[in-house]
C-alpha atoms as a PDB file:
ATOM      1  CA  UNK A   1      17.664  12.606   0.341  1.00  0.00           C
ATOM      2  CA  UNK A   2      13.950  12.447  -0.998  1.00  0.00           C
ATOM      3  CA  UNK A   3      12.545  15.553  -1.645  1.00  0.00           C
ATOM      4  CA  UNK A   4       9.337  16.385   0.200  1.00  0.00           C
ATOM      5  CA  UNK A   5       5.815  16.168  -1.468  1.00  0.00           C
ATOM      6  CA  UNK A   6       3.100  18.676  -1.247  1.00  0.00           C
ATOM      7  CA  UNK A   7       0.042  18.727  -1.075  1.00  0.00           C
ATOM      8  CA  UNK A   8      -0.441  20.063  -4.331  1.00  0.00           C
ATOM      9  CA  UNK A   9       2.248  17.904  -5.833  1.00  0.00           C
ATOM     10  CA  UNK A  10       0.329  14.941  -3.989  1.00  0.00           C
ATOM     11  CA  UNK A  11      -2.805  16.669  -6.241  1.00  0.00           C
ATOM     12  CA  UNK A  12      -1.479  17.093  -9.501  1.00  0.00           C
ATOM     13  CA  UNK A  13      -0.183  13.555  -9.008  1.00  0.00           C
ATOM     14  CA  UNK A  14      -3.322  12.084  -8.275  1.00  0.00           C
ATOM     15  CA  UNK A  15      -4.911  14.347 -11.277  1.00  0.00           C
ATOM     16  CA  UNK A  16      -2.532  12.867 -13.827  1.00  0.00           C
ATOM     17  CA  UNK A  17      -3.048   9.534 -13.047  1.00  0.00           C
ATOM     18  CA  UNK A  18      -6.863   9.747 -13.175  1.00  0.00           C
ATOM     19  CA  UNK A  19      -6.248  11.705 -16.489  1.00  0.00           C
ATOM     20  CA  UNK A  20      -3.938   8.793 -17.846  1.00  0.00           C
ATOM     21  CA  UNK A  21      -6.496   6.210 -16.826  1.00  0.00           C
ATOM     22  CA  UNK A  22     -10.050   8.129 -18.001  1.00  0.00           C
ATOM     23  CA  UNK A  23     -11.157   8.363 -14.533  1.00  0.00           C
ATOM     24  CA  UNK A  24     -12.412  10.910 -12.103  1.00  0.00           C
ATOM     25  CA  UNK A  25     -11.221  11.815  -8.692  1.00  0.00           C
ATOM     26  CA  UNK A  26     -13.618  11.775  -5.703  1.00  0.00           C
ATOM     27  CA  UNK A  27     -16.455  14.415  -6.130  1.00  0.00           C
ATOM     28  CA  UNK A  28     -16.508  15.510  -2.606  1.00  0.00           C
ATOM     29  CA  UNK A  29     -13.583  17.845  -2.204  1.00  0.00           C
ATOM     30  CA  UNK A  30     -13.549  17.822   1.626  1.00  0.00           C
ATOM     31  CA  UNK A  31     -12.921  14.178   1.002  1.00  0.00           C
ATOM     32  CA  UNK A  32     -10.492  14.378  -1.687  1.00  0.00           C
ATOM     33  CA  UNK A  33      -8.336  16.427   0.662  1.00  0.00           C
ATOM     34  CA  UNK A  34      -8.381  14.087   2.985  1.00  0.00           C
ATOM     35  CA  UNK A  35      -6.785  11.320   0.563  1.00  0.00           C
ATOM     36  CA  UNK A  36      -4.450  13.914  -0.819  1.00  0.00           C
ATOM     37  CA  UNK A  37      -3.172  14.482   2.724  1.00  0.00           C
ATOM     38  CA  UNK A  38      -2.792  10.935   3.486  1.00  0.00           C
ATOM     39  CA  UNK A  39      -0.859  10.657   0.387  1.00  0.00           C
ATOM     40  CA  UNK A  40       1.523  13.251   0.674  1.00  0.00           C
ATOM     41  CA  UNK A  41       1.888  11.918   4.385  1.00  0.00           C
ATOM     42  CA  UNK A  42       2.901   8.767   3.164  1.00  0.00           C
ATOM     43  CA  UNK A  43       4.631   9.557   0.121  1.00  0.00           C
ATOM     44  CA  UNK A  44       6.746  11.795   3.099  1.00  0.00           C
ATOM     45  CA  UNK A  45       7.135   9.443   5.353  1.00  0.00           C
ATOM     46  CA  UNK A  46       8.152   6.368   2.790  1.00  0.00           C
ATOM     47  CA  UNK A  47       9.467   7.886  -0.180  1.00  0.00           C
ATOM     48  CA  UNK A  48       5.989   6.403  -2.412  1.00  0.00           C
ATOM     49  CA  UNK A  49       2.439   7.415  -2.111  1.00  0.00           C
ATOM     50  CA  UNK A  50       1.017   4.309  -0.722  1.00  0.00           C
ATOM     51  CA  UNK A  51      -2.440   3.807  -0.634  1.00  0.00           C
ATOM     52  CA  UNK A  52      -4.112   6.093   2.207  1.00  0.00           C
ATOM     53  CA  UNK A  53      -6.282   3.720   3.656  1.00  0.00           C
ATOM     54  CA  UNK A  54      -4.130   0.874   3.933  1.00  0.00           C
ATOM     55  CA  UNK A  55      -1.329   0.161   7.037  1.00  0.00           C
ATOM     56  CA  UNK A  56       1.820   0.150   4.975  1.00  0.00           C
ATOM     57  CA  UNK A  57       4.835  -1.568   6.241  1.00  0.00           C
ATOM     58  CA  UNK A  58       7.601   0.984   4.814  1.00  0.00           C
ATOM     59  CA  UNK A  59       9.318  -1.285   2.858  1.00  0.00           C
ATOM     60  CA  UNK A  60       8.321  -0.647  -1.081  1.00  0.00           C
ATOM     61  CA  UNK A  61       8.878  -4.418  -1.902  1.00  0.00           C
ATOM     62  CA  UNK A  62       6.255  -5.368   0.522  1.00  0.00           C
ATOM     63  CA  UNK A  63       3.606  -2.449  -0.380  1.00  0.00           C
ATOM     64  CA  UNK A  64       4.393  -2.771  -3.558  1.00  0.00           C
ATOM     65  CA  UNK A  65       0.649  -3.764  -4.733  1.00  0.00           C
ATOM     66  CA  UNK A  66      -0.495  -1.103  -2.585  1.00  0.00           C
ATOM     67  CA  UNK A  67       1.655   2.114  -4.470  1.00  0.00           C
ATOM     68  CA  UNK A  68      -1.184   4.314  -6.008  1.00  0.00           C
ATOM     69  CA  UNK A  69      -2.714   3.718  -8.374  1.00  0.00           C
ATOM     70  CA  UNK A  70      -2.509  -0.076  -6.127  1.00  0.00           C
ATOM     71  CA  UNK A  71      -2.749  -3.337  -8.178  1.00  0.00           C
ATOM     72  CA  UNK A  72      -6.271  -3.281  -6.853  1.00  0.00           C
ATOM     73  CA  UNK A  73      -7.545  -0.184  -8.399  1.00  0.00           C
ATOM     74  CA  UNK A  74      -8.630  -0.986 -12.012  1.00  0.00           C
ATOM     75  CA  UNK A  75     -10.370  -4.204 -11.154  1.00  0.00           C
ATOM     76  CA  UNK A  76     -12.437  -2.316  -8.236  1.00  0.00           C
ATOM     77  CA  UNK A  77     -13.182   0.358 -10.676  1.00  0.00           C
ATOM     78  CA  UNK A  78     -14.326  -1.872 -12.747  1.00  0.00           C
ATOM     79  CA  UNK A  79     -16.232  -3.978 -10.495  1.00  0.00           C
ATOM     80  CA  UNK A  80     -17.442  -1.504  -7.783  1.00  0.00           C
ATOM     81  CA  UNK A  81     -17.383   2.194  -9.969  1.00  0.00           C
ATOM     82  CA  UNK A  82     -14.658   3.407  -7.587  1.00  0.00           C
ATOM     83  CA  UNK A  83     -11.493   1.959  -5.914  1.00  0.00           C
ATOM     84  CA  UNK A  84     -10.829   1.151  -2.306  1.00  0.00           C
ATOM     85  CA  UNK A  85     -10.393   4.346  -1.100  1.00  0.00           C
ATOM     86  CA  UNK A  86     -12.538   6.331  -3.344  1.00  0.00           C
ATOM     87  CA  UNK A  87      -9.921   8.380  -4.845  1.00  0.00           C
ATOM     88  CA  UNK A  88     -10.426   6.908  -8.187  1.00  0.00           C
ATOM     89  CA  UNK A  89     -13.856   6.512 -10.074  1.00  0.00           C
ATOM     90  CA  UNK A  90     -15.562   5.777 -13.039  1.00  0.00           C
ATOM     91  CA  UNK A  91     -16.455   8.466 -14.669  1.00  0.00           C
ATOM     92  CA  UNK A  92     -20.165   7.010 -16.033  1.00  0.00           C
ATOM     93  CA  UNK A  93     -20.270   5.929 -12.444  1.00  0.00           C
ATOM     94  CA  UNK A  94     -20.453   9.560 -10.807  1.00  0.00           C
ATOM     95  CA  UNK A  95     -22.417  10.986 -13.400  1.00  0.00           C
ATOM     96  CA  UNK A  96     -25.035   8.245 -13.329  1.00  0.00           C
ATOM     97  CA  UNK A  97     -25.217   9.285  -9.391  1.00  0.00           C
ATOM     98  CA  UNK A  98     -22.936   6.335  -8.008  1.00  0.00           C
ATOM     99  CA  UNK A  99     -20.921   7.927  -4.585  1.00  0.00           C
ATOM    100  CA  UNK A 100     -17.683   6.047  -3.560  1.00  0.00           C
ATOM    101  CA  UNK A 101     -18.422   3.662  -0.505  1.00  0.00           C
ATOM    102  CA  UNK A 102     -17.316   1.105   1.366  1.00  0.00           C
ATOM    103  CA  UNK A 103     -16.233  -1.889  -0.750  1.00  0.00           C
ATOM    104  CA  UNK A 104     -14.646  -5.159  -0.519  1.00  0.00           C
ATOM    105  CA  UNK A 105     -11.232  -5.479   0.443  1.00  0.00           C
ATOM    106  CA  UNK A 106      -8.759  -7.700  -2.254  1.00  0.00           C
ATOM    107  CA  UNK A 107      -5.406  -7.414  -0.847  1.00  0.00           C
ATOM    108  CA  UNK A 108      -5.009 -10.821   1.321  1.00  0.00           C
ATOM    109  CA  UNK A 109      -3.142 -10.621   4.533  1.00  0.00           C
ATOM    110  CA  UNK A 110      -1.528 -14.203   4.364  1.00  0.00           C
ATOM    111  CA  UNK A 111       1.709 -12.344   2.763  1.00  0.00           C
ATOM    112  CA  UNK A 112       2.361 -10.598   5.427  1.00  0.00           C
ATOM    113  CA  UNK A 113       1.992 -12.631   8.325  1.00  0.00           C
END
């Protein structure tokens, strides 16, 4: 049996990975929770915190790119200042001003199909 996540777990999580990788969380905190819940919901529901804001299937060898921090994170923060979801930032990028939007998508469907 897994044990549950909480939110805070889900926070402290998401804290220690930004630490690890010198980046920021999102600035807006209403936000932030938000993503933490949708974290915790999946980490609950699958046994792995895959990405908020992307359908998983429930089956870790097929979300396996999308377990946070996703394959897809570093290159978007390098690219874009913030990944997908905007959970994960730069840290010159928010204090330069930059806000987390909308960005490309890189995971390809084809996979999955």
């Amino acid at each position: 049996m897994m044990k549950t996540k909480t939110l805070q777990n889900t926070l402290q999580f998401a804290q220690m990975v930004a630490a690890k990788h010198s980046w920021v969380l999102h600035p807006d905190k209403e936000f932030l929770d938000i993503l933490v819940e949708g974290l915790t919901t999946n980490y609950n529901r699958y046994g792995y915190y895959s990405c908020p804001c992307r359908d998983a299937d429930g089956i870790r060898e097929k979300d396996k790119d999308i377990i946070c921090p996703c394959e897809y994170c570093a290159p978007d923060i390098q690219e874009y200042g913030s990944c997908y979801c905007g959970l994960y930032n730069d840290p010159q990028f928010i204090k330069n001003g930059g806000y987390p939007e909308s960005i490309p998508e890189r995971r390809q469907f084809k996979n999955f199909i």
